[in-house]
N, C-alpha and C. Protein backbone atom coordinates (compact mmCIF):
# COMPACT_ATOMS: atom_id res chain seq x y z
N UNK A 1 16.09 9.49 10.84
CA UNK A 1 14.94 8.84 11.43
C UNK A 1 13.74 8.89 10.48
N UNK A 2 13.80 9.73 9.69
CA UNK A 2 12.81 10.42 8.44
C UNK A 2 12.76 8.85 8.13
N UNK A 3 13.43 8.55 7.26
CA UNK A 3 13.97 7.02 6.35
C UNK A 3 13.31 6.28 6.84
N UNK A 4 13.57 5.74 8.26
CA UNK A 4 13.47 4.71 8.63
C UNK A 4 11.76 4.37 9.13
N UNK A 5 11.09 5.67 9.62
CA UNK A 5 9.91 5.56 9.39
C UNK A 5 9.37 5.54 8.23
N UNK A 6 9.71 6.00 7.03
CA UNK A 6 8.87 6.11 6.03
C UNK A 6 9.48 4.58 5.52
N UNK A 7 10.23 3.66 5.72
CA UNK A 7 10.72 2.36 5.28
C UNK A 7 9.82 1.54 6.11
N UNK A 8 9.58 1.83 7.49
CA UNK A 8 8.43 0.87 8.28
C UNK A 8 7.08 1.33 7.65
N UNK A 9 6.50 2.31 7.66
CA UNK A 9 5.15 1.68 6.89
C UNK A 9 5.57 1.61 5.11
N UNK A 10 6.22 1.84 4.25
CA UNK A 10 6.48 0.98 3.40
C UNK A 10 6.45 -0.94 3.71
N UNK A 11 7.09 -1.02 4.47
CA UNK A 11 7.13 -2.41 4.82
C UNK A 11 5.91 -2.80 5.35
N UNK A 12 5.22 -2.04 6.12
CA UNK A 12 3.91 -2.71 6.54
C UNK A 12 2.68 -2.65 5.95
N UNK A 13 3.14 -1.85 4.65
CA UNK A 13 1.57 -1.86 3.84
C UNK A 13 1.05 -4.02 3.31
N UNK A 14 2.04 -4.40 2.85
CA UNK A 14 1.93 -5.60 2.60
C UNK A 14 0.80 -6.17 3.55
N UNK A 15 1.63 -6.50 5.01
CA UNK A 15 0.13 -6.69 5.72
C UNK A 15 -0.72 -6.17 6.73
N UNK A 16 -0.50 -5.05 6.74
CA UNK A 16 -2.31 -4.28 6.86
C UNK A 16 -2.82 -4.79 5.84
N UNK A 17 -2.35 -4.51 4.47
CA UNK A 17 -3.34 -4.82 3.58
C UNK A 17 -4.08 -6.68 3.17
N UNK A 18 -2.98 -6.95 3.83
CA UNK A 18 -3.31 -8.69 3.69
C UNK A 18 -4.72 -8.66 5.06
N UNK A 19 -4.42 -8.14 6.11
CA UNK A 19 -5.21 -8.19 7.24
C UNK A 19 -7.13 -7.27 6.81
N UNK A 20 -6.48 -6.38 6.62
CA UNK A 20 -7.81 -5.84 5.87
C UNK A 20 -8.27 -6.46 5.08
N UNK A 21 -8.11 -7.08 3.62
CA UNK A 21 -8.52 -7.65 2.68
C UNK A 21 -9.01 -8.99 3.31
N UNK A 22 -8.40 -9.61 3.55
CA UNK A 22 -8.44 -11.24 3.97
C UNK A 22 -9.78 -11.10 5.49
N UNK A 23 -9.56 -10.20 6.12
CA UNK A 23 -10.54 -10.09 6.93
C UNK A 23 -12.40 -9.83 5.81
N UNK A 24 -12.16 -8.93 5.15
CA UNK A 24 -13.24 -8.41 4.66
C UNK A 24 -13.70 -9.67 3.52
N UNK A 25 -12.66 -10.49 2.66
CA UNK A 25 -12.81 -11.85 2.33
C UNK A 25 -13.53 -12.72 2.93
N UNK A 26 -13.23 -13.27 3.96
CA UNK A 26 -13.48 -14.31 4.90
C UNK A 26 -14.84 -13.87 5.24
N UNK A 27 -15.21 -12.30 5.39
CA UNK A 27 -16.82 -12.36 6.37
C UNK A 27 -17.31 -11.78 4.89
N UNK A 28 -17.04 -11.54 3.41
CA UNK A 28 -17.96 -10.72 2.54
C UNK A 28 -17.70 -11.43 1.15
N UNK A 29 -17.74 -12.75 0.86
CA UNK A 29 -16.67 -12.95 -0.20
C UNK A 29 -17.69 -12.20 -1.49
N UNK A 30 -17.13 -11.36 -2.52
CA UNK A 30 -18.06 -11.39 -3.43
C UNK A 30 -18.86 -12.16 -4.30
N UNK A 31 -20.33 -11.58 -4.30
CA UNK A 31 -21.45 -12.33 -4.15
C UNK A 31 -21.23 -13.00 -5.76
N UNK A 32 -20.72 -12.45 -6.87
CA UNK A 32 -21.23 -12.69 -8.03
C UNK A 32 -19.39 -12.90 -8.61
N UNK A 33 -18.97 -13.55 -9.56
CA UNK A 33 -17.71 -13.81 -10.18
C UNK A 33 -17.87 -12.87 -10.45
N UNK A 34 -16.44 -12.21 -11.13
CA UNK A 34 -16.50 -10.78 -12.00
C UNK A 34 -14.94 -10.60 -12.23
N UNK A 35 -14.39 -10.01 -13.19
CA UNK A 35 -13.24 -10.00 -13.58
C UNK A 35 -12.40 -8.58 -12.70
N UNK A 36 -13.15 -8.18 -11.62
CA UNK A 36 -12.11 -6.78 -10.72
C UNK A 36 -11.92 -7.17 -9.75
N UNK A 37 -12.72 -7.74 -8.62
CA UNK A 37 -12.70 -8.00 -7.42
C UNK A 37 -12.36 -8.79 -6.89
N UNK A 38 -11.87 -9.36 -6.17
CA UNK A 38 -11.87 -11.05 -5.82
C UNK A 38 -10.97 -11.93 -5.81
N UNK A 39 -11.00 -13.21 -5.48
CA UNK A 39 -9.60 -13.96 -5.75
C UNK A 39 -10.13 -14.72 -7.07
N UNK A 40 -9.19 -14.02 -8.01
CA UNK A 40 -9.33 -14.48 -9.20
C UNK A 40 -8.02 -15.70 -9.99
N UNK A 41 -8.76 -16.91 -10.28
CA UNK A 41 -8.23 -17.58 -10.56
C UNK A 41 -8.78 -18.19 -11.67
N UNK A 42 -8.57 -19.26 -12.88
CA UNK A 42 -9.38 -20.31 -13.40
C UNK A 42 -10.09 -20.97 -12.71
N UNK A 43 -9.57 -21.73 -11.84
CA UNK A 43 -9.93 -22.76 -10.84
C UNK A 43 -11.10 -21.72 -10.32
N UNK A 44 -10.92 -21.21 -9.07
CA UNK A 44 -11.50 -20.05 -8.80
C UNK A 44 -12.98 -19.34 -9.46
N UNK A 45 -12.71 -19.14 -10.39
CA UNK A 45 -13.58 -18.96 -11.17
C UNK A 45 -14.74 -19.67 -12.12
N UNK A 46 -14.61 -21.10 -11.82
CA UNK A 46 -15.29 -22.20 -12.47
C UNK A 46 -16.66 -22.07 -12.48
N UNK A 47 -17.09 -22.01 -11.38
CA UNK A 47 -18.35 -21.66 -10.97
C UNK A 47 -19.11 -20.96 -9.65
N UNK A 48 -20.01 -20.72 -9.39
CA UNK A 48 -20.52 -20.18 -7.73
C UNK A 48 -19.66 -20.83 -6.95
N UNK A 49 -19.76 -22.02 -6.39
CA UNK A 49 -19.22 -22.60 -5.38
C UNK A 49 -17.79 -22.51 -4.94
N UNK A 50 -16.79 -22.47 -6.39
CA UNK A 50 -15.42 -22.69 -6.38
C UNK A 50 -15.02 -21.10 -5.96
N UNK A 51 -16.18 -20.21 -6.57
CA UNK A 51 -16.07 -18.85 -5.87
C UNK A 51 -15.76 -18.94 -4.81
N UNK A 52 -17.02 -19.03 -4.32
CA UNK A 52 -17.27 -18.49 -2.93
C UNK A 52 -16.40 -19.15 -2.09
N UNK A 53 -16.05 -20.33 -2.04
CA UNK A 53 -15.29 -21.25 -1.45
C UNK A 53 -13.56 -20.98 -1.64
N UNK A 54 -13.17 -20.60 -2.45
CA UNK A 54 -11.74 -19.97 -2.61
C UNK A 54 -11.60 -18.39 -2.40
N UNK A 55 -12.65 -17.38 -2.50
CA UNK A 55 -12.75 -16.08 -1.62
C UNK A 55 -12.85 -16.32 0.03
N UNK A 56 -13.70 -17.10 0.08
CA UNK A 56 -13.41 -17.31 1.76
C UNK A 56 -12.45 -17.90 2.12
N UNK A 57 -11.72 -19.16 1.45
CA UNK A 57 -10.28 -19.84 2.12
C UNK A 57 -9.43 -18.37 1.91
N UNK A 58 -9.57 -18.23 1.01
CA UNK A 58 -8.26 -17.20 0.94
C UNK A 58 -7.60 -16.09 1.36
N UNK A 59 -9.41 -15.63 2.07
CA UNK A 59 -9.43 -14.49 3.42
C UNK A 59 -8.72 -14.80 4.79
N UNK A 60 -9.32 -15.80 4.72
CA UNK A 60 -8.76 -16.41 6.01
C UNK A 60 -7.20 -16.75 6.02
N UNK A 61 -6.51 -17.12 4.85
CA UNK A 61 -5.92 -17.47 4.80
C UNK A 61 -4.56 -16.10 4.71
N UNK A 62 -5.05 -15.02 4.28
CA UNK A 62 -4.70 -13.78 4.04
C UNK A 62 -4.06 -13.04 5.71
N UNK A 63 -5.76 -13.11 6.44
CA UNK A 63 -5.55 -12.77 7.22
C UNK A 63 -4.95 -13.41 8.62
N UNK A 64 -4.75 -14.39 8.21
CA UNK A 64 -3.85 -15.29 9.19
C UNK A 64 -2.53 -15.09 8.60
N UNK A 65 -1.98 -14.99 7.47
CA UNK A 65 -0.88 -14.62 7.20
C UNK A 65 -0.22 -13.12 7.71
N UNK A 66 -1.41 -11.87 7.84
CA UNK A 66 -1.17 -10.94 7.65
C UNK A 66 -0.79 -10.33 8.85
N UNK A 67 -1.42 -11.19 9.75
CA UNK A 67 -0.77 -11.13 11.48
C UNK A 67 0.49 -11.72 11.76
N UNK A 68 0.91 -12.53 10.60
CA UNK A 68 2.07 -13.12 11.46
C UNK A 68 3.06 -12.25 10.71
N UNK A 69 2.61 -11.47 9.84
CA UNK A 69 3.92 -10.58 9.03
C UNK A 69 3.95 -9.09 9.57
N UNK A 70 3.02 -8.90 10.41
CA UNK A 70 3.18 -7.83 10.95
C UNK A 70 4.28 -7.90 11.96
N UNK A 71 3.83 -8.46 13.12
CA UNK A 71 5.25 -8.47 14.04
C UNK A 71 6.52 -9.06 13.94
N UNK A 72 6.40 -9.86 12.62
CA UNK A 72 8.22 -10.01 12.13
C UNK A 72 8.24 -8.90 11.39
N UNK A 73 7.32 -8.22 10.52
CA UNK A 73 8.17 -7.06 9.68
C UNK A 73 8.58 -5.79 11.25
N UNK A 74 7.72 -5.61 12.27
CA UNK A 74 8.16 -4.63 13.62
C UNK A 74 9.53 -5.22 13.94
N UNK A 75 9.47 -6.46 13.77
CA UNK A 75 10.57 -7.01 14.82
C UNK A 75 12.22 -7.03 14.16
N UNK A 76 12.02 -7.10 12.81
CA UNK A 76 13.26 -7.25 11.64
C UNK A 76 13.50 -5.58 11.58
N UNK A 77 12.65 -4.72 11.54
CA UNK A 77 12.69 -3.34 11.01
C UNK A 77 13.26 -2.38 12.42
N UNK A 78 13.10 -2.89 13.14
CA UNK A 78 13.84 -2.15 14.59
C UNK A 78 15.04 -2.06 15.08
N UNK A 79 15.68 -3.12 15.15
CA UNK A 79 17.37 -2.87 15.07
C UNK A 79 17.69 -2.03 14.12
N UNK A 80 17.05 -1.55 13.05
CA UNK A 80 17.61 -0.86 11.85
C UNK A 80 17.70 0.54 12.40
N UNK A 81 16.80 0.86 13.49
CA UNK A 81 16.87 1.82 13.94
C UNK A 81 17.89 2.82 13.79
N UNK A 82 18.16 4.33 13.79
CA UNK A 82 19.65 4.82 13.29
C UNK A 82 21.05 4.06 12.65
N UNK A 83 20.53 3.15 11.92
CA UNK A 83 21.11 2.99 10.95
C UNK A 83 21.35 3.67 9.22
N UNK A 84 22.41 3.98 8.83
CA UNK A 84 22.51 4.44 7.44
C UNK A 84 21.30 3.81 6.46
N UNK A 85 20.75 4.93 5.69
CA UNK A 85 19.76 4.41 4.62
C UNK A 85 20.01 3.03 3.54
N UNK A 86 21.40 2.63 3.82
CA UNK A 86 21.61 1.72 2.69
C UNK A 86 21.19 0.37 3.61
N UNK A 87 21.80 0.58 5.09
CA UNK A 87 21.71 -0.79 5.51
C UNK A 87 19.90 -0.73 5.63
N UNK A 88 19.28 0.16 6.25
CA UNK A 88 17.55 0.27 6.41
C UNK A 88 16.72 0.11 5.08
N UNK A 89 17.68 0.54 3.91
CA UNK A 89 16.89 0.09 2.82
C UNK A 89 17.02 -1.31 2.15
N UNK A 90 18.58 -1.84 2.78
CA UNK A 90 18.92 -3.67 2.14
C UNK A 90 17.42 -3.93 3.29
N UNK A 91 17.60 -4.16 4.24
CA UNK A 91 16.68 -4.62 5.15
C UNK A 91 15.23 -4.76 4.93
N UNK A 92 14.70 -3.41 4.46
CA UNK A 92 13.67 -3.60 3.97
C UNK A 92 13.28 -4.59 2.48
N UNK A 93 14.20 -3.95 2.12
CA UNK A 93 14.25 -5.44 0.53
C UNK A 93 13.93 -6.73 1.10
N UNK A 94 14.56 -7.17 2.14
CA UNK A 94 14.63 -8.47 2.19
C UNK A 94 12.86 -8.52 3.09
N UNK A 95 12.81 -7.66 3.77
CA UNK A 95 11.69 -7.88 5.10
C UNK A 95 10.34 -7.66 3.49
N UNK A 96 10.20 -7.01 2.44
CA UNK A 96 9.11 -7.42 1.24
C UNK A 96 9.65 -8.41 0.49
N UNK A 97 10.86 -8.91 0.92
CA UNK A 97 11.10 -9.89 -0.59
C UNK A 97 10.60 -11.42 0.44
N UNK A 98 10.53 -11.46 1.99
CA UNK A 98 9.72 -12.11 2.70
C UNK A 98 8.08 -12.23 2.43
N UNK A 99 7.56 -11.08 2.55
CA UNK A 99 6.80 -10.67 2.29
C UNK A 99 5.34 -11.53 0.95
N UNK A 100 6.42 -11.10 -0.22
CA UNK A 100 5.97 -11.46 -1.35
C UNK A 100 6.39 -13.12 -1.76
N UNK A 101 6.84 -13.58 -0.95
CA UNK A 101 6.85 -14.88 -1.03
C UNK A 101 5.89 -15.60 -0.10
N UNK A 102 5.46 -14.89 1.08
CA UNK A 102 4.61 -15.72 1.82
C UNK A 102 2.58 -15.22 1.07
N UNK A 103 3.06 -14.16 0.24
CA UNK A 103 1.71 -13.99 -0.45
C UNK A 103 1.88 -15.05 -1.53
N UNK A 104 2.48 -15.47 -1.97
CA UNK A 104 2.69 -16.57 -3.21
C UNK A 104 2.24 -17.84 -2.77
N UNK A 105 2.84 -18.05 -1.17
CA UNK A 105 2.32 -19.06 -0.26
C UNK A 105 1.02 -19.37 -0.31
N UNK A 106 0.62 -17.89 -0.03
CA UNK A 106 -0.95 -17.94 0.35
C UNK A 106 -1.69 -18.44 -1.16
N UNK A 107 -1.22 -18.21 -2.01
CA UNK A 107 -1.92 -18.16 -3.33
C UNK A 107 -1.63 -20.61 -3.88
N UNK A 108 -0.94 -20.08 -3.58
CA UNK A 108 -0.30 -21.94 -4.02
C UNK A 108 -1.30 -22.89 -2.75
N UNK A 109 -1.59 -22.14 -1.83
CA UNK A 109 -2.06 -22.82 -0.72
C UNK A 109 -3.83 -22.75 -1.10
N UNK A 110 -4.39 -22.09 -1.56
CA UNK A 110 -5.59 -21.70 -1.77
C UNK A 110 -5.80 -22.62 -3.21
N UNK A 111 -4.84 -22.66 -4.12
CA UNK A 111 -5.22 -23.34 -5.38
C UNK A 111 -5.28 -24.94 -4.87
N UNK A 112 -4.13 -25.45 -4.20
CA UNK A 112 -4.02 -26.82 -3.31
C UNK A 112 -6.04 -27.43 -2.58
N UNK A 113 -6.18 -26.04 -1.98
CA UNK A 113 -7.03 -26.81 -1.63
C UNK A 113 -8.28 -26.50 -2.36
N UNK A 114 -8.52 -25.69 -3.15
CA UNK A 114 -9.53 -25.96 -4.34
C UNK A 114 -9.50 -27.13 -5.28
N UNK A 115 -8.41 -27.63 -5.62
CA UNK A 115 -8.35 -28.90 -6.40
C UNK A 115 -8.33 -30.17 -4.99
N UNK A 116 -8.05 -29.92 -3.92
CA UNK A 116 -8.61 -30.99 -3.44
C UNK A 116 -10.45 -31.23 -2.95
N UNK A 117 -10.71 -30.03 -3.12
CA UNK A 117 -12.40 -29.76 -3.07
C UNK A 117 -12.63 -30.03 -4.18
N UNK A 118 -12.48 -30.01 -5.20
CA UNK A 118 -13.52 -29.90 -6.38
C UNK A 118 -12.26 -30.36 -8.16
N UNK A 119 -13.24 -31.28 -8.13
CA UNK A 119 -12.74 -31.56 -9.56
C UNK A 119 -12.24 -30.37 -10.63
N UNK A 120 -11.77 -30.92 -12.05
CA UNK A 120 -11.44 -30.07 -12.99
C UNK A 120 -12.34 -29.26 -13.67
N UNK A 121 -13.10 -29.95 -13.11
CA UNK A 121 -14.72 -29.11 -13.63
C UNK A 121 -15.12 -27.81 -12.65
N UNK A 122 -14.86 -27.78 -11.40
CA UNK A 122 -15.56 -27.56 -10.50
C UNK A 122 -16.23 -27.81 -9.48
N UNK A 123 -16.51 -29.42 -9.64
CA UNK A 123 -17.78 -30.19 -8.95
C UNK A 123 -17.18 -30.31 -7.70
N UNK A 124 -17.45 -30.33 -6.69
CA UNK A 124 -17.33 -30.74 -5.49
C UNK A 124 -16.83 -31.91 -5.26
N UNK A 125 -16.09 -32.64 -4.87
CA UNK A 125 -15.46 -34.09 -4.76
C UNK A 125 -16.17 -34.53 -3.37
C-alpha cells in the first residue's frame, strides 16, 4: 500500500502543480519579461503585451487543464489499488506519459493563439 500511495502523489504533482501555477498566472502574470519566471517563449517574449497576454492565456489555460487531470489521474490510479508494484508502476507511466502530453497541449495551444493575436513582430492584429 506504501507504493501505491507514494505512486498517487507522484502522479498528482503534475497537476496540483498545473492548478497552482496556472491559477497564480491567470490572477499575477509577471509584471516585467525576464529569463526565470514565466511563460517563456520567443513569441511570448516579443514585447509587454505578448507577455502579459500569453502569461495570462496560459494560466488559465494551465489551470483548466489541471482540474481535469486531477480526477482522471484519482480515477486511473485506483483500481491499481493492491496491485503488484510493476502493474501500479506501468500505470503510473502511462497516467504522466498522459500527463505530459496534455502539458505540450497546453503549450501548442497558447503559441496558436498568440500568433493569432499578434503578428511576427508582436503587434496586435
Amino acid at each position: 500500500m506504501g507504493y501505491w500511495i507514494f505512486m498517487l502523489v507522484m502522479d498528482l504533482l503534475l497537476p496540483v502543480t498545473m492548478i497552482g501555477f496556472g491559477r497564480y498566472f491567470s490572477k499575477h502574470t509577471p509584471k516585467e519579461i525576464n529569463p526565470l519566471f514565466g511563460y517563456r517563449t520567443e513569441m511570448s517574449m516579443k514585447n509587454e503585451q505578448t507577455w502579459q497576454f500569453a502569461n495570462h492565456y496560459f494560466g488559465k489555460m494551465f489551470y483548466r487543464f489541471g482540474w481535469i487531470l486531477l480526477p482522471i489521474t484519482l480515477l486511473f490510479m485506483l483500481p491499481t489499488i493492491g496491485k503488484d508494484t510493476t502493474y501500479i508502476s506501468f500505470a503510473g507511466l502511462i497516467i504522466i506519459a498522459m500527463q505530459l502530453i496534455l502539458l505540450i497541449v497546453t503549450i501548442i495551444i497558447t503559441e496558436h493563439a498568440l500568433h493569432k493575436n499578434f503578428d511576427s513582430n508582436g503587434m496586435p492584429l
